[in-house]
C-alpha atoms as a PDB file:
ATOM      1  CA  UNK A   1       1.755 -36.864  -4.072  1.00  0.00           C
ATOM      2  CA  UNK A   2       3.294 -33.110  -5.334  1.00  0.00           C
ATOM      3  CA  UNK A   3       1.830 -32.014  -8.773  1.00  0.00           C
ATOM      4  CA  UNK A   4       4.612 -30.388  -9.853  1.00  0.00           C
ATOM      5  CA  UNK A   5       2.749 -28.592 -12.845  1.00  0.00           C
ATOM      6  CA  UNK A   6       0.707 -27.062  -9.884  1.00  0.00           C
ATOM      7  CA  UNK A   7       3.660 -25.819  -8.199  1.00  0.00           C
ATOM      8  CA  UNK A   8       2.893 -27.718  -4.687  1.00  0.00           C
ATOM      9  CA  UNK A   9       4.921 -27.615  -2.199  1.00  0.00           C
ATOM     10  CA  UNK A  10       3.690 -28.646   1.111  1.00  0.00           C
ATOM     11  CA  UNK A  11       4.317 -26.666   4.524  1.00  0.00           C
ATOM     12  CA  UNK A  12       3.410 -29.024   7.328  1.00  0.00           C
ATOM     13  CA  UNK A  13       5.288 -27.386  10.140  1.00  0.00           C
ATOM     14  CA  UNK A  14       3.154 -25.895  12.721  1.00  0.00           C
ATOM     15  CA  UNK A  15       5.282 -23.746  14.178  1.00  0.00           C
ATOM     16  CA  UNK A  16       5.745 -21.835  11.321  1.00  0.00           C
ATOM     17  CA  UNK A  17       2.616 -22.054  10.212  1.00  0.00           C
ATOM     18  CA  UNK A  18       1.495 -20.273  13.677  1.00  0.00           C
ATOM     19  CA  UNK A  19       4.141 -17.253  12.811  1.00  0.00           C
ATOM     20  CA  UNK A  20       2.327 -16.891   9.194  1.00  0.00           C
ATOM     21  CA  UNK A  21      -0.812 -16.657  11.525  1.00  0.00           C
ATOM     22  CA  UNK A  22       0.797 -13.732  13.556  1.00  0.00           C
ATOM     23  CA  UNK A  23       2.468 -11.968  11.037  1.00  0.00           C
ATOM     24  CA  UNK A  24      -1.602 -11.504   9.723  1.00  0.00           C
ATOM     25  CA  UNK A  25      -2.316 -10.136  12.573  1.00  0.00           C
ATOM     26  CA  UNK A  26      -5.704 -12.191  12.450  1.00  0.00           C
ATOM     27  CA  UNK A  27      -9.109 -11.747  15.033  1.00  0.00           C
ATOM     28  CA  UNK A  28     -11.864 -13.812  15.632  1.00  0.00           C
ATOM     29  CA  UNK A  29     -14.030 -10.697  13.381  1.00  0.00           C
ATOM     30  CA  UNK A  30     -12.108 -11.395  10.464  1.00  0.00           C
ATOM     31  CA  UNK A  31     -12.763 -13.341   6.823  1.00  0.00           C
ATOM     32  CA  UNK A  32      -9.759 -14.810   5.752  1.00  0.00           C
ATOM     33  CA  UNK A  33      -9.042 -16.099   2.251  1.00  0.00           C
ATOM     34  CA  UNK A  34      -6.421 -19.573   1.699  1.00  0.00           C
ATOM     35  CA  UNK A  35      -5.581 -19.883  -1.992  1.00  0.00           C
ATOM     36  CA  UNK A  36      -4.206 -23.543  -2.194  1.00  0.00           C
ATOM     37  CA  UNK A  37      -4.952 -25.289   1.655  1.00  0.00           C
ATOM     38  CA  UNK A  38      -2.814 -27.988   0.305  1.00  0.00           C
ATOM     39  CA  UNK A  39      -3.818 -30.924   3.098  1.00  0.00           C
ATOM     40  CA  UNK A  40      -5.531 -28.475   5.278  1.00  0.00           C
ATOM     41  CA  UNK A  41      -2.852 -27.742   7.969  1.00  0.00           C
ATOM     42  CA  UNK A  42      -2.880 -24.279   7.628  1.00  0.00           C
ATOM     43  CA  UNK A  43      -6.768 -24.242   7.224  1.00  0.00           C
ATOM     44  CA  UNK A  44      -7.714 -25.556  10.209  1.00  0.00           C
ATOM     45  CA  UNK A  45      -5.177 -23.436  12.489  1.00  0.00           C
ATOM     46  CA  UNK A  46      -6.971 -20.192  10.727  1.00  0.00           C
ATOM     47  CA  UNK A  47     -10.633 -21.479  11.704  1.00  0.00           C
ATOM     48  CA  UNK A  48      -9.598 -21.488  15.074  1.00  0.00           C
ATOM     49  CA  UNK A  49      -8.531 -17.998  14.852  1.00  0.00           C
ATOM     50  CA  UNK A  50     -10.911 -16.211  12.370  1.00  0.00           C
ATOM     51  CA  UNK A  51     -14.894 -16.021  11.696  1.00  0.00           C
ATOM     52  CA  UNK A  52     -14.454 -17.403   8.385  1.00  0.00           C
ATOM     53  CA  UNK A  53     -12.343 -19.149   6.280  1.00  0.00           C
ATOM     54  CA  UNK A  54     -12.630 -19.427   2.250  1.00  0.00           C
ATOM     55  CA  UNK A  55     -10.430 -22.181   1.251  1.00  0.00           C
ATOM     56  CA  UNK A  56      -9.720 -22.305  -2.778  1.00  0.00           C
ATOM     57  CA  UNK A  57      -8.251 -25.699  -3.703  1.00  0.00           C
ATOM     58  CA  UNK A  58      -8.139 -26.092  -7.774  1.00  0.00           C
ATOM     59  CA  UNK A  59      -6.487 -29.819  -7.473  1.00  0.00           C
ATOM     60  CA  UNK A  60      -9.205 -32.196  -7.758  1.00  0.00           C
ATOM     61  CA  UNK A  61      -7.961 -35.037  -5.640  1.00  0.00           C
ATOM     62  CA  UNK A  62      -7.243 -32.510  -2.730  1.00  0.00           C
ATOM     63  CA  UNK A  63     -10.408 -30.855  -2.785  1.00  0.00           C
ATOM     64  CA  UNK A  64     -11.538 -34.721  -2.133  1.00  0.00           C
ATOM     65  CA  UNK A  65      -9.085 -34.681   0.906  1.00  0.00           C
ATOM     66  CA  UNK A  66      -9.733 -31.588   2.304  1.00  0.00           C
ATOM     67  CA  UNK A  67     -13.827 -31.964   1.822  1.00  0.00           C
ATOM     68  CA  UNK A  68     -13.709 -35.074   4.527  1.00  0.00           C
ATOM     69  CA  UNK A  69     -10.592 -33.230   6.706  1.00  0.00           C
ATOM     70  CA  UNK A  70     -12.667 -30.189   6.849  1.00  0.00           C
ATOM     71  CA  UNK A  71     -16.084 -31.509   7.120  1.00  0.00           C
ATOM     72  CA  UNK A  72     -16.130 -30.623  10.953  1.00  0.00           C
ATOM     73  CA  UNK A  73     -14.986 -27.307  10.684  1.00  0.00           C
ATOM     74  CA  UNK A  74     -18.343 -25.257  10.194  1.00  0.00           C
ATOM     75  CA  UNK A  75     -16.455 -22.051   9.528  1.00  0.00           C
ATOM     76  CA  UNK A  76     -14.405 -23.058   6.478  1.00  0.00           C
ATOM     77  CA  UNK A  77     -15.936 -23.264   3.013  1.00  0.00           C
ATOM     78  CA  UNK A  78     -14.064 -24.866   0.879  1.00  0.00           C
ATOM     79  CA  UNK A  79     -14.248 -23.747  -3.324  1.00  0.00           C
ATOM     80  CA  UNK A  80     -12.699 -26.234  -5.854  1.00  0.00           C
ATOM     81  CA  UNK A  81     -11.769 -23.695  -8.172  1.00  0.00           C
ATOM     82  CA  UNK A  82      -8.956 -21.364  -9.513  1.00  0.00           C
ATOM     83  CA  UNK A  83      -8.444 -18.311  -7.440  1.00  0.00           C
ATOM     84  CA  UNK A  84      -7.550 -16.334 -10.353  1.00  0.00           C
ATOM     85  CA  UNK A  85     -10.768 -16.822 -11.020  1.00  0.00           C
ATOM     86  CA  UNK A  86     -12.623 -16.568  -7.723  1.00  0.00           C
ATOM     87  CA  UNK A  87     -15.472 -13.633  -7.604  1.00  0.00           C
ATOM     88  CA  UNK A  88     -13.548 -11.771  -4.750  1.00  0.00           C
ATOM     89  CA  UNK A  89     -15.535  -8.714  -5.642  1.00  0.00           C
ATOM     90  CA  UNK A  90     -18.658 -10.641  -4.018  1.00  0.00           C
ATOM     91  CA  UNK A  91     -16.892 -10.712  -0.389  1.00  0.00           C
ATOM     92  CA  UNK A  92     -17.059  -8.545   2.523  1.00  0.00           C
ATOM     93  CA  UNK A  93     -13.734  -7.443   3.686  1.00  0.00           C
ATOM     94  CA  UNK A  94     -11.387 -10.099   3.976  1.00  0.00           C
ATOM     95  CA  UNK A  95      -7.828 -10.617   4.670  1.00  0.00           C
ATOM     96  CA  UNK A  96      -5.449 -13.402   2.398  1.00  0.00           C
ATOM     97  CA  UNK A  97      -3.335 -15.955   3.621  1.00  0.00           C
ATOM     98  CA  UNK A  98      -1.967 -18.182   1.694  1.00  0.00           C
ATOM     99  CA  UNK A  99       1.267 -20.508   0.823  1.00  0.00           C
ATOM    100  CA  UNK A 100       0.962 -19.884  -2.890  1.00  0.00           C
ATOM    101  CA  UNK A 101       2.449 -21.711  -6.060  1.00  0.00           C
ATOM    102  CA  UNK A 102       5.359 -19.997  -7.017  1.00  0.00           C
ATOM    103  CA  UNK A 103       4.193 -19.922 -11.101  1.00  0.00           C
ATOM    104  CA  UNK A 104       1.174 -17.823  -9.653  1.00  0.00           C
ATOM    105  CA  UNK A 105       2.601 -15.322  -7.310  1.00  0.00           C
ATOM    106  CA  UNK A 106       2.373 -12.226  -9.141  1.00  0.00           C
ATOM    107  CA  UNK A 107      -1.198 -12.889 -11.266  1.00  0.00           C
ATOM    108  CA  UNK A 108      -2.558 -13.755  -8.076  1.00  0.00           C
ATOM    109  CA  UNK A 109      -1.134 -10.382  -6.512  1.00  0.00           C
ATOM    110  CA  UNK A 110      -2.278  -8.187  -9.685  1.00  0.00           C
ATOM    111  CA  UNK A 111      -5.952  -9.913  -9.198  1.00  0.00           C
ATOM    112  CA  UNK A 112      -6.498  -9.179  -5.737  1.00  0.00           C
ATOM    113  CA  UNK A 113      -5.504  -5.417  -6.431  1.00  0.00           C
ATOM    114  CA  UNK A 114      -8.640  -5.168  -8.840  1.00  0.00           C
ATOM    115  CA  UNK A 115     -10.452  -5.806  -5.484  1.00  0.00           C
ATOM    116  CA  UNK A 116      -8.589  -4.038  -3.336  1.00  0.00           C
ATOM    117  CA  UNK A 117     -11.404  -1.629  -2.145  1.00  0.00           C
ATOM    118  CA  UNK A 118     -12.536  -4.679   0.329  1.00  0.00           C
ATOM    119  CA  UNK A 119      -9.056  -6.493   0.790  1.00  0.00           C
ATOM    120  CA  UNK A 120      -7.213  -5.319   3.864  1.00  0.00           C
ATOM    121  CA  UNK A 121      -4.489  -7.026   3.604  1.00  0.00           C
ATOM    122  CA  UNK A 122      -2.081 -10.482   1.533  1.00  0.00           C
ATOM    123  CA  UNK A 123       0.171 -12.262   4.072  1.00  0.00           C
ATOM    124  CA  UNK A 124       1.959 -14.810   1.383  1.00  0.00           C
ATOM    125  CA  UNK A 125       4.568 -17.304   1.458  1.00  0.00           C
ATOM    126  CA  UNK A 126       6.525 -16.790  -1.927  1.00  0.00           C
ATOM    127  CA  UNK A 127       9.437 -17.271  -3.752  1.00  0.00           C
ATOM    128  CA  UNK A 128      12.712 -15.376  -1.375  1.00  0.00           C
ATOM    129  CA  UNK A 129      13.544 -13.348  -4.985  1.00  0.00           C
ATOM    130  CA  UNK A 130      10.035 -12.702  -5.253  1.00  0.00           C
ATOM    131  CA  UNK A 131       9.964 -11.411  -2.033  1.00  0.00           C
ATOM    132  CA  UNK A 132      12.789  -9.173  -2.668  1.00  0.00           C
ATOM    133  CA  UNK A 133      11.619  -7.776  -5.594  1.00  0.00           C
ATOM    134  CA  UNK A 134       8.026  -6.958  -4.087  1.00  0.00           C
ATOM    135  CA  UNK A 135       9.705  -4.769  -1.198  1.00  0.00           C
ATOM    136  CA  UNK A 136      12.739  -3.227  -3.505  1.00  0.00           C
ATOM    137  CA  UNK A 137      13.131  -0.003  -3.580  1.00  0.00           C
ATOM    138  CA  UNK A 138      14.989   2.365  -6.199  1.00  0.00           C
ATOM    139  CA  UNK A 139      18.887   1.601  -7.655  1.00  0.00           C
ATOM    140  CA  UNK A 140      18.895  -1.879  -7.572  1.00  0.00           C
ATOM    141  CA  UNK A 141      18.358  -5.323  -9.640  1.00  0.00           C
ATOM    142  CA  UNK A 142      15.163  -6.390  -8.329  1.00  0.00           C
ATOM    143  CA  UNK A 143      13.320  -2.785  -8.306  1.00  0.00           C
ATOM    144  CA  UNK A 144      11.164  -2.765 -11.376  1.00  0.00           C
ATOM    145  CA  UNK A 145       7.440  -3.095 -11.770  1.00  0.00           C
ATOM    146  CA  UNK A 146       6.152  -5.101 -10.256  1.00  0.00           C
ATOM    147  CA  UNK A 147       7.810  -3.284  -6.789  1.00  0.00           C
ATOM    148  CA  UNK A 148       5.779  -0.288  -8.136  1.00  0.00           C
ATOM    149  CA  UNK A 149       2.481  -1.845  -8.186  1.00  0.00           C
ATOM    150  CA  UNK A 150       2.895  -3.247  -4.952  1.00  0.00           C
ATOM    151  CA  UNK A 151       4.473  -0.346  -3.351  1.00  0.00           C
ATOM    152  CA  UNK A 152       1.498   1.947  -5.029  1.00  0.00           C
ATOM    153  CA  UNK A 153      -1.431   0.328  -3.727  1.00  0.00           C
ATOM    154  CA  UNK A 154      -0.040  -0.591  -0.325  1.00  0.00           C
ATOM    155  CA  UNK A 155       2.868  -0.967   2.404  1.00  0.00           C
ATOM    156  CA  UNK A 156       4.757  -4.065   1.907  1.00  0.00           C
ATOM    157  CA  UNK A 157       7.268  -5.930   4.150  1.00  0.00           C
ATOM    158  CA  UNK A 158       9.102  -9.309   4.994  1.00  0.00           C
ATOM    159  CA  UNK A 159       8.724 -10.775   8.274  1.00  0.00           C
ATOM    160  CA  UNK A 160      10.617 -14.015   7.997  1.00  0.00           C
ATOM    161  CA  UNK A 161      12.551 -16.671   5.660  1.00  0.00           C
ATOM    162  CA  UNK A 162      11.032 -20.093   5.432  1.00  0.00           C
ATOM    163  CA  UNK A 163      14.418 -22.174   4.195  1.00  0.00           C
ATOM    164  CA  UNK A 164      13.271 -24.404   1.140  1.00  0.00           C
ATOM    165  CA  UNK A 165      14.021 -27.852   3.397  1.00  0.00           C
ATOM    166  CA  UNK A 166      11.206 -26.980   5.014  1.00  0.00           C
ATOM    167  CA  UNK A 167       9.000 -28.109   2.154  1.00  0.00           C
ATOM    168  CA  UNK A 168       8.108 -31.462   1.307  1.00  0.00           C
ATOM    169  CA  UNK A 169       9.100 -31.752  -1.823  1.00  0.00           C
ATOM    170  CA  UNK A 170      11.642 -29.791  -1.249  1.00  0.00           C
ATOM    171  CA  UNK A 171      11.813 -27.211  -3.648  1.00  0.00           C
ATOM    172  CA  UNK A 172      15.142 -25.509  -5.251  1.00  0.00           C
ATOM    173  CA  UNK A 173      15.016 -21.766  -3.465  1.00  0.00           C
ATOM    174  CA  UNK A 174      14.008 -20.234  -0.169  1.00  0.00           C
ATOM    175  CA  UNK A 175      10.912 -18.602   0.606  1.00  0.00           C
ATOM    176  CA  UNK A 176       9.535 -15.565   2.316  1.00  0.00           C
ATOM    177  CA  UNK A 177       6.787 -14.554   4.044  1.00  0.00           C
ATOM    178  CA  UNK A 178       5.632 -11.308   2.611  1.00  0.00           C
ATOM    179  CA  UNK A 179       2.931  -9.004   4.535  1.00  0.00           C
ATOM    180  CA  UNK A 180       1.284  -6.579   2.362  1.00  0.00           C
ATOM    181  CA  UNK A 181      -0.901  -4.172   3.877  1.00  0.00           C
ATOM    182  CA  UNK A 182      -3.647  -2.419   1.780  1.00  0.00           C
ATOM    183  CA  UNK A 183      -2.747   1.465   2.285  1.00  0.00           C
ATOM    184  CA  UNK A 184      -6.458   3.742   2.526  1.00  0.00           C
ATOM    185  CA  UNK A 185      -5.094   5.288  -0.513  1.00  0.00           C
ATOM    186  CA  UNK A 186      -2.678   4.594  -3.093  1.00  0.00           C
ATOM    187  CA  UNK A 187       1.366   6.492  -1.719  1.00  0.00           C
ATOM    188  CA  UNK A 188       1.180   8.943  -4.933  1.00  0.00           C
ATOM    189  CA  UNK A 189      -1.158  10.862  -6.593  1.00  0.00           C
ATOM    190  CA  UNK A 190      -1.580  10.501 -10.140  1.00  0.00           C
ATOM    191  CA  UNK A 191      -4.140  11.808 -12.843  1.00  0.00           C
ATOM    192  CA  UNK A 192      -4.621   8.938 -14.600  1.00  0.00           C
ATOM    193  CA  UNK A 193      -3.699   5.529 -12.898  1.00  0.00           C
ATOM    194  CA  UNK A 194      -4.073   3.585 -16.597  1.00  0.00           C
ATOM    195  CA  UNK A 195      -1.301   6.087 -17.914  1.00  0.00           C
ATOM    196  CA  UNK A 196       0.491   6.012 -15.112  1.00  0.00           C
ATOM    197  CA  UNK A 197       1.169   1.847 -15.432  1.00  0.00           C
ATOM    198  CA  UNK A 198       1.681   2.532 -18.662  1.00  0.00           C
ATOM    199  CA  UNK A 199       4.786   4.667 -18.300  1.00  0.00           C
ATOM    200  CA  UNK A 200       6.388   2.407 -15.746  1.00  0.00           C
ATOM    201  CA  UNK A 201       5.757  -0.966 -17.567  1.00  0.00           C
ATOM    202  CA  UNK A 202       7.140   0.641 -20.859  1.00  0.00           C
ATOM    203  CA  UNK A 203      10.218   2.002 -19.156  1.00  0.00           C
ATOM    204  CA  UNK A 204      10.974  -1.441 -17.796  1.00  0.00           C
ATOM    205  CA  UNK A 205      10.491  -2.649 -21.147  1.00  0.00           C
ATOM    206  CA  UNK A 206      13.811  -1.855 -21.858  1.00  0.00           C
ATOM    207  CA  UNK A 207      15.116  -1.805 -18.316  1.00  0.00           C
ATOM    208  CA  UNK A 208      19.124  -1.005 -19.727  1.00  0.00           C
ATOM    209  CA  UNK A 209      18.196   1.703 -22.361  1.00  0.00           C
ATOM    210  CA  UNK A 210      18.035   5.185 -20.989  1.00  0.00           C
ATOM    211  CA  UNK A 211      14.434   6.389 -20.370  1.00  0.00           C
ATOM    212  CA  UNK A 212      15.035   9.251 -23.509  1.00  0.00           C
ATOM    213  CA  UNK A 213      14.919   5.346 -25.521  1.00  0.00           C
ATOM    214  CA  UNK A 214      12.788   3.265 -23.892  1.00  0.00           C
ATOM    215  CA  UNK A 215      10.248   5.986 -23.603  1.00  0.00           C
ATOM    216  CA  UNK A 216       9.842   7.344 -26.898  1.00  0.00           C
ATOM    217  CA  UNK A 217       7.280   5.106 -27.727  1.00  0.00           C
ATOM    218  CA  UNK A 218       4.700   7.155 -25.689  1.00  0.00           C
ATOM    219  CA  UNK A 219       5.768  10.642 -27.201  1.00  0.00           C
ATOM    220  CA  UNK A 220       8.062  12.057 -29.540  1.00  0.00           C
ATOM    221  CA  UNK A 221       9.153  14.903 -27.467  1.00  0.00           C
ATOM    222  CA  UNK A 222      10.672  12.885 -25.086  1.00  0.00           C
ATOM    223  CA  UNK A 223      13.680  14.065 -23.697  1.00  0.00           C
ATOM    224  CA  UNK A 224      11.456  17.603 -23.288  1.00  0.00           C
ATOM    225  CA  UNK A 225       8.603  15.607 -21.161  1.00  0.00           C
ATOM    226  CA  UNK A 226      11.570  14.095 -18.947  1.00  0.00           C
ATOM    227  CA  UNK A 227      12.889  17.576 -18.299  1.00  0.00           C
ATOM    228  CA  UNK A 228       9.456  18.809 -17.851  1.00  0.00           C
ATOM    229  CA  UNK A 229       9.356  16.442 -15.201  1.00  0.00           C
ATOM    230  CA  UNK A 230      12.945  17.651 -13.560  1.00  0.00           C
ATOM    231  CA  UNK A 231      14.023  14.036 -14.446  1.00  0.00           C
ATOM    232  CA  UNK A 232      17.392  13.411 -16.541  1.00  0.00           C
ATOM    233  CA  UNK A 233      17.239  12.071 -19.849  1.00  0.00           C
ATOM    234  CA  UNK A 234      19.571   9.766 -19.703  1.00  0.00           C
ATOM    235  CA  UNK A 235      18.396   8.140 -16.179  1.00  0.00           C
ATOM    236  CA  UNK A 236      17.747   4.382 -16.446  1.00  0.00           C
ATOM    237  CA  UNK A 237      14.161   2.961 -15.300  1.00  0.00           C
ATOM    238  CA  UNK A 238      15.667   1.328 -12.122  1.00  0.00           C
ATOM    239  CA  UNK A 239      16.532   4.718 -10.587  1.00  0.00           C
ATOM    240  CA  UNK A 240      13.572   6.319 -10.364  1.00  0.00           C
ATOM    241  CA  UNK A 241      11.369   6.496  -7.084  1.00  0.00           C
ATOM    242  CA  UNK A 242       7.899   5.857  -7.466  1.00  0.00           C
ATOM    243  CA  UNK A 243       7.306   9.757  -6.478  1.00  0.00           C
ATOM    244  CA  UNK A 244       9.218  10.489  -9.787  1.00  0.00           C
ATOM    245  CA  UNK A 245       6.940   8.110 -12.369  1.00  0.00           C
ATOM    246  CA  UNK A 246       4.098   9.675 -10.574  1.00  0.00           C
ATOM    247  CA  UNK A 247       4.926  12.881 -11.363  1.00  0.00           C
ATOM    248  CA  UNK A 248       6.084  12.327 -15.340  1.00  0.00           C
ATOM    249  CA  UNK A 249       2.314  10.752 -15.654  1.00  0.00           C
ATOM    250  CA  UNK A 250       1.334  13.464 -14.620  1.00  0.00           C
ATOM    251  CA  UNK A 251       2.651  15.480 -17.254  1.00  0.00           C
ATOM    252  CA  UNK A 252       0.050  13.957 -19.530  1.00  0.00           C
ATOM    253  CA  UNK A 253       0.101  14.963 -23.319  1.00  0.00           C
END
């Protein structure tokens, strides 16, 4: 039975489960993280393709499940646990792969970015609007930040739309598969990454306001930083590139 305060929603398909395994472009040298194995489907098609398998279950009664499905497979260890939580810092490099609760999507994608120096790449099943805002790029609705912190720290793309009656329960939207591949360094340069967030997440603070508004919280000179910067004053967050936030944090007070 679904938690639905979990967010489950099961995938039981294997066909589609095997394209999930391509898109991750998986080998038998590679550690691969599952945050929420569900019944195990997916798990036990990835120990047959990888060297190891870290399976992170947080509902109690399928941990119980999946500790007697998975007993055979040697390669899988299996952590009753929240993966927000989850030491990643502690692994060697590793790859994710996971069907994740919707609620979670980007937490979960904002954690594994704290580790990113080991994490090669996230191949997730989320949300189809999720998806969409994750790859968006400048001028439209779903461009904002969290499409700058993905886009920052690595190369994202959608392979593939899972429709939602594919799901049992079936839930109320579509989903995506989203590949996300760690880039060796971040696709800007900036000074000072902390400041950097900073401007971004205040500028889509007030995504309608002009940034000579929603900026002025950060300095008082505004509309002289902007044009510092070659940027317009009365630009909206939503238009600028990532290239151009990179280089007003760099114009650091």
């Amino acid at each position: 039975m679904a938690k639905r305060h979990l967010g489950q929603n099961f995938l039981y398909d294997p066909s589609i489960l095997k394209r999930i395994i391509n898109v991750a472009e998986l080998n038998r040298e590679d550690n691969v993280v599952e945050i929420g194995p569900g019944y195990g489907i997916l798990t036990k098609m990835l120990s047959e393709t990888v060297k190891r398998v870290i399976a992170i279950e947080l509902d109690e009664e399928l941990y119980r499940i999946l500790k007697t499905g998975l007993a055979e497979y040697r390669n899988v260890e299996l952590i009753h646990g929240d993966a927000l939580k989850y030491p990643y810092e502690n692994l060697p490099e590793f790859k994710v792969v996971a069907n994740i609760p919707y609620y979670i999507t980007t937490p979960i994608i904002f954690r594994l970015f704290e580790v990113k120096r080991d994490l090669k790449s996230m191949t997730l099943t989320v949300q189809k609007e999720v998806a969409e805002r994750i790859v968006a790029r400048p001028g439209g609705k779903d461009y904002g930040v969290l499409s700058i912190m993905v886009q920052y720290y690595a190369e994202p793309s959608i392979k593939f739309i899972i429709p939602k009656g594919a799901f049992r329960p079936v839930p109320k939207v579509d989903s995506a598969v989203v590949n996300i591949k760690i880039l060796e360094r971040p696709s800007v340069d900036v000074k000072d990454e902390e400041f950097f967030f900073k401007v971004v997440k205040t500028s889509f603070s007030q995504r309608r306001k002009m940034l000579s508004n929603s900026l002025k919280s950060i300095r008082a000179d505004v509309k002289e930083w902007l044009a510092e910067a070659g940027i317009d004053s009365k630009r909206r967050p939503e238009t600028l590139s990532i290239e151009e936030f990179a280089r007003l944090a760099n114009i650091i007070n």
